[in-house]
C-alpha atoms as a PDB file:
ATOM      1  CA  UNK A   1       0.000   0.000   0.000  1.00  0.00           C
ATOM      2  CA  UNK A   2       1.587   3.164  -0.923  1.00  0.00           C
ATOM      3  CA  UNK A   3       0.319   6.489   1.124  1.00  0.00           C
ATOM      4  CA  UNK A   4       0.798  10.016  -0.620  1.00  0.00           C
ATOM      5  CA  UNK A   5       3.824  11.971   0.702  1.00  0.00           C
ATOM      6  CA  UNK A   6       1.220  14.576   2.487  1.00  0.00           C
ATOM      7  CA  UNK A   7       4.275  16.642   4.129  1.00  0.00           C
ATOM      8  CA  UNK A   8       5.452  17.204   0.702  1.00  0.00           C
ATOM      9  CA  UNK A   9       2.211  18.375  -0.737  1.00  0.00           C
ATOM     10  CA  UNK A  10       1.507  20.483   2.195  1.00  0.00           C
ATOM     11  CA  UNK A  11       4.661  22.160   2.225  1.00  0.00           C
ATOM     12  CA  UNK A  12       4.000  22.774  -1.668  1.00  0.00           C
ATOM     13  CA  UNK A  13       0.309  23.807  -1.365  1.00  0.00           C
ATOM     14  CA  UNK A  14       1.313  26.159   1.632  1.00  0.00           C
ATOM     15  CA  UNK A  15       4.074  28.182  -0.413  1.00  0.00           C
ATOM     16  CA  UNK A  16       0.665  29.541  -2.412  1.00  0.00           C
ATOM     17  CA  UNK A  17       1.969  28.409  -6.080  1.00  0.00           C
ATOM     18  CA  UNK A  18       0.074  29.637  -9.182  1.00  0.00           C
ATOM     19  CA  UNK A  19      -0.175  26.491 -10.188  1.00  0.00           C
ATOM     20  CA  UNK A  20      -1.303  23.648  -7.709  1.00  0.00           C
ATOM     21  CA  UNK A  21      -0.267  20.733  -9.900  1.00  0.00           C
ATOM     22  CA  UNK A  22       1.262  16.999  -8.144  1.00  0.00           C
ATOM     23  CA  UNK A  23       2.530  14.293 -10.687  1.00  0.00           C
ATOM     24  CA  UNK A  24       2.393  11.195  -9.704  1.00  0.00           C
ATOM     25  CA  UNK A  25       5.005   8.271 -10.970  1.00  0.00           C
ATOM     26  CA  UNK A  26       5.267   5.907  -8.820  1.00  0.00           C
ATOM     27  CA  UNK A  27       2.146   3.904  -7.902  1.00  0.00           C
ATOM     28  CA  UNK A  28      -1.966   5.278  -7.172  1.00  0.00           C
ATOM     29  CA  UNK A  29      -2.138   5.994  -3.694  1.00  0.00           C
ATOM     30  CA  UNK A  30      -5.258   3.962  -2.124  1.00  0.00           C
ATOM     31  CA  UNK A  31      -6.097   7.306  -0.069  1.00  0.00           C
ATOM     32  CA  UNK A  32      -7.452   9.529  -3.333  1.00  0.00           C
ATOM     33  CA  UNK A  33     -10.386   9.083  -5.256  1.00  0.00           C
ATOM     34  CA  UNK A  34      -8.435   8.700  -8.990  1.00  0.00           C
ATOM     35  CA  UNK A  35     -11.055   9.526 -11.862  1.00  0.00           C
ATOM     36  CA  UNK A  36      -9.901   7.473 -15.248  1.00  0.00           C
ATOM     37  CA  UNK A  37      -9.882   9.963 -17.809  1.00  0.00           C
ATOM     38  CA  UNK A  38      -9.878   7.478 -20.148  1.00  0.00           C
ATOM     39  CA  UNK A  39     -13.010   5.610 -19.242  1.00  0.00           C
ATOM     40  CA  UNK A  40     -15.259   8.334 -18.208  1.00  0.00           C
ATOM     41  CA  UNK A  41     -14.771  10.555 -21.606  1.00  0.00           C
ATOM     42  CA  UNK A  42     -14.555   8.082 -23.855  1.00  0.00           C
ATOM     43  CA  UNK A  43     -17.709   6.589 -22.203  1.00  0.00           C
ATOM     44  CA  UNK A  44     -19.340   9.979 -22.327  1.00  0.00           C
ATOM     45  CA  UNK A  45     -18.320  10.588 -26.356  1.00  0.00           C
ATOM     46  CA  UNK A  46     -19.066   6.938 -27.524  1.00  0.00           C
ATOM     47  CA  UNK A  47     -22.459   7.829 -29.645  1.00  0.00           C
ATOM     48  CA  UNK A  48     -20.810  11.391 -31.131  1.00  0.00           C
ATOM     49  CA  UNK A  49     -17.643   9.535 -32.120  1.00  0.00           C
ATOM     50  CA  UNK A  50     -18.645  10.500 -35.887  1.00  0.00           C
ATOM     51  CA  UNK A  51     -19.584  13.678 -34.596  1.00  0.00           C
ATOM     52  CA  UNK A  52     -18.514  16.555 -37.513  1.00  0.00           C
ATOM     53  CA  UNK A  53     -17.170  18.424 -34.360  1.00  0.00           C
ATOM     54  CA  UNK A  54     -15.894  15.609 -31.732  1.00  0.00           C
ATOM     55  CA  UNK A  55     -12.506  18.303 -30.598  1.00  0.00           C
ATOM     56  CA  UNK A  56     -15.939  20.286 -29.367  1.00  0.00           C
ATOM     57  CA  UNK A  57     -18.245  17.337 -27.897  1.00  0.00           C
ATOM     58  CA  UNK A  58     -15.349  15.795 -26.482  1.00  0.00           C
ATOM     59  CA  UNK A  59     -13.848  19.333 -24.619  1.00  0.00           C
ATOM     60  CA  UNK A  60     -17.618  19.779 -23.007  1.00  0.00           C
ATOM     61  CA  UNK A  61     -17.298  15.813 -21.867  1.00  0.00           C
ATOM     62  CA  UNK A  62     -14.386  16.939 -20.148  1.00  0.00           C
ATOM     63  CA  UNK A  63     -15.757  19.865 -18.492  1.00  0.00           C
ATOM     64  CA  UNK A  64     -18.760  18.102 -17.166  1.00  0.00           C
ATOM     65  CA  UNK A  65     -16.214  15.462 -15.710  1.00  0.00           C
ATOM     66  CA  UNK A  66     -13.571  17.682 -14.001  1.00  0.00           C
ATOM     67  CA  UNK A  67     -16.288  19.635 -12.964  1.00  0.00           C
ATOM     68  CA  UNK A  68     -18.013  16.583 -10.853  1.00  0.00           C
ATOM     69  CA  UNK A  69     -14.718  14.951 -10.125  1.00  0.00           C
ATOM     70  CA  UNK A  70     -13.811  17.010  -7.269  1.00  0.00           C
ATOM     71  CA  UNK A  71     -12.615  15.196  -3.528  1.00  0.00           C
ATOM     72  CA  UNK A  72     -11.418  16.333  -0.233  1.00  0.00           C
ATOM     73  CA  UNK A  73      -8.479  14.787   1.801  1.00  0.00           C
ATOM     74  CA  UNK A  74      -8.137  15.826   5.399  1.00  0.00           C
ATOM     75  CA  UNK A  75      -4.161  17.521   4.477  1.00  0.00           C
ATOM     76  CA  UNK A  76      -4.486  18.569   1.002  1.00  0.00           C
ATOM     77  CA  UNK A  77      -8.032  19.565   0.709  1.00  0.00           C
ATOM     78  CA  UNK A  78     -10.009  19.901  -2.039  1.00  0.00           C
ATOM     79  CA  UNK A  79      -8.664  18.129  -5.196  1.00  0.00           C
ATOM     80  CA  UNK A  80      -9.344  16.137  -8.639  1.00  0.00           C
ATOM     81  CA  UNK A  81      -7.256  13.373  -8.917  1.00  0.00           C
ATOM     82  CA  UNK A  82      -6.936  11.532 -12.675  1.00  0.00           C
ATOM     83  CA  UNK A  83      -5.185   8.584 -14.019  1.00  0.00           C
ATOM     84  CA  UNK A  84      -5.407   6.793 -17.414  1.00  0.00           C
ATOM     85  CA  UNK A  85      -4.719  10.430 -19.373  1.00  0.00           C
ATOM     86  CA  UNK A  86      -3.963   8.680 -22.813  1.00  0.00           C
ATOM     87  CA  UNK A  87      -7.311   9.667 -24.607  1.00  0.00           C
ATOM     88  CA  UNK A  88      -6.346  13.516 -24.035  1.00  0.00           C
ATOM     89  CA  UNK A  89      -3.248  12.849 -26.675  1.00  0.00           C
ATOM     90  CA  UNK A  90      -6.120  11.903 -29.160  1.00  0.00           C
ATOM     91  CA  UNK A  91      -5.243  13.886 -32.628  1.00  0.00           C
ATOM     92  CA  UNK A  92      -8.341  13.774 -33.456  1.00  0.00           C
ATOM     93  CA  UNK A  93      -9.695  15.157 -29.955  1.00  0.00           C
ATOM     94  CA  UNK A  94      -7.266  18.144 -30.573  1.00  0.00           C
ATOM     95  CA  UNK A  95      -6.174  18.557 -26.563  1.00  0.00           C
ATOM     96  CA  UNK A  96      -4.249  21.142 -25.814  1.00  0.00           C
ATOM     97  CA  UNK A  97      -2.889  18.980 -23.045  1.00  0.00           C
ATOM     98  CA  UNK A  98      -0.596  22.035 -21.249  1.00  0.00           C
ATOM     99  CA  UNK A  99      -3.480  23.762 -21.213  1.00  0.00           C
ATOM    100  CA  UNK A 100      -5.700  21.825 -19.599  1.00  0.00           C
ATOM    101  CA  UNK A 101      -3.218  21.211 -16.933  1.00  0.00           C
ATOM    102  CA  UNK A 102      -2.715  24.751 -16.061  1.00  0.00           C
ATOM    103  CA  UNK A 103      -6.505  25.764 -16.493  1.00  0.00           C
ATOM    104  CA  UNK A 104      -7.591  22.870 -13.921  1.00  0.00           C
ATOM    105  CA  UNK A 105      -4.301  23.843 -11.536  1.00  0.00           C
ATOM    106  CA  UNK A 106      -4.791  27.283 -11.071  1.00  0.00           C
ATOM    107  CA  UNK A 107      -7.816  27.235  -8.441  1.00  0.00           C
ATOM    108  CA  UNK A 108      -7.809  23.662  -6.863  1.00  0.00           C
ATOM    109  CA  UNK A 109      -4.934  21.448  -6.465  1.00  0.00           C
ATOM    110  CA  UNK A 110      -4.960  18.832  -9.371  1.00  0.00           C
ATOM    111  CA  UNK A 111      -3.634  15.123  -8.849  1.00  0.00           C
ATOM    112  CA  UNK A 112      -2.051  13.163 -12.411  1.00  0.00           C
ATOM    113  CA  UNK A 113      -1.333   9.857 -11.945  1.00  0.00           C
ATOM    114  CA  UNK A 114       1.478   9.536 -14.606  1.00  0.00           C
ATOM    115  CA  UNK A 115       2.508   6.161 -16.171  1.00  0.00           C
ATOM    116  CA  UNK A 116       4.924   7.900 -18.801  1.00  0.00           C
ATOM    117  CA  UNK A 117       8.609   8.751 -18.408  1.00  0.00           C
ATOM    118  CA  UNK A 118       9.870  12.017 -16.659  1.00  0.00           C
ATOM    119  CA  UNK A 119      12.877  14.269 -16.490  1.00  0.00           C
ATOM    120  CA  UNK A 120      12.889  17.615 -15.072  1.00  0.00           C
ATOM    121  CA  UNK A 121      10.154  19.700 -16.231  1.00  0.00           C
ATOM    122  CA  UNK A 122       9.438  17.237 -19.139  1.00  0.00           C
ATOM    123  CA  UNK A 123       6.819  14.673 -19.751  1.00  0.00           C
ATOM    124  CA  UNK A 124       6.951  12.064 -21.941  1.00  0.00           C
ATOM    125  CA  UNK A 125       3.740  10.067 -23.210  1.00  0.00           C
ATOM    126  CA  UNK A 126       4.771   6.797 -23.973  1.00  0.00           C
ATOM    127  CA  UNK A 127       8.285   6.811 -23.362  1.00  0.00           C
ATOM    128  CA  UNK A 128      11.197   9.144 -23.650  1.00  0.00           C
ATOM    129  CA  UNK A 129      12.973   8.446 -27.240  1.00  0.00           C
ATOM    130  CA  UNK A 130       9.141   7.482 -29.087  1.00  0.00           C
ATOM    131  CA  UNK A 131       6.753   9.438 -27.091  1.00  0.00           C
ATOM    132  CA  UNK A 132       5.456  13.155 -27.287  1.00  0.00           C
ATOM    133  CA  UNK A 133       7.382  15.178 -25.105  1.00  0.00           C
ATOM    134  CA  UNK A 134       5.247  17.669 -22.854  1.00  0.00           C
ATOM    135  CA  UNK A 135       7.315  20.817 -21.352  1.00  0.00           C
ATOM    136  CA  UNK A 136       5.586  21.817 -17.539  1.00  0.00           C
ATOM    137  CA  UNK A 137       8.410  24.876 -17.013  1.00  0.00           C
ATOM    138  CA  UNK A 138       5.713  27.613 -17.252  1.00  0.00           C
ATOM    139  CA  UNK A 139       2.937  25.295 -14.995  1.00  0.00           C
ATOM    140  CA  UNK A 140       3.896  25.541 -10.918  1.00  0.00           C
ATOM    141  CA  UNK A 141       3.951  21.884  -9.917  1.00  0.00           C
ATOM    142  CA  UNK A 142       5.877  18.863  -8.346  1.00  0.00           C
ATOM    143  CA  UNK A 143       6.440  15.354  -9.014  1.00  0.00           C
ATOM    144  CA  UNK A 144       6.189  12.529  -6.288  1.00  0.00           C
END
């Protein structure tokens, strides 16, 4: 069983960040209430999927979920907290993916669960030398 590193948040959270953003890498902590992305929109678009305008069906999905995805945890306090992020790197769901990151960051601490590679301020979706490469320098965050 693997329990968040709370200290580490809290001392993050506390320093009043524009950005309240916490990668995961390592494993889902049992304590947080993880929304899959990937399930829950692609559940919610299934009948539109030939939909002349799916970027746009698919964007209000995903506003509807973050929207009533929201949990509280005694130390960190209110947060979303989503895994299984592959659908958002979709061409043909044109995600701005940095975006959405800092949009969702800015007023409530947001939890990624992140099963791709990471260096620095870099994420990579898949892996490092085949993957997309994601660049978080402007987005306030840490990685656990």
């Amino acid at each position: 069983m693997f329990t968040i590193k709370t200290n580490k948040i809290e001392t993050f959270l506390q320093k009043s960040p524009r950005n309240r953003l916490i990668i995961l890498s390592q494993e889902k902590p049992d304590e947080l209430a993880f929304v899959d992305l990937g399930v829950e929109l692609s559940t919610a678009i299934e009948k539109q999927i030939n939909h002349k305008q799916i970027s746009m069906v698919a964007s209000d999905k995903l506003e509807s979920i973050m929207q009533n995805s929201e949990s509280t945890h005694p130390e960190i306090g209110k947060y979303t907290a989503l895994s299984n992020l592959g659908i958002l790197f979709e061409k043909s769901l044109k995600f701005d993916f940095i975006h959405f990151l800092d949009v969702h960051s800015k007023n409530q601490t947001l939890i990624v669960y992140w099963e791709g590679e990471m260096e620095k301020n870099k994420l990579y979706f898949l892996s490092k030398n085949k993957g997309l490469q994601l660049d978080l320098t402007n987005i306030s965050h840490i990685t656990i």
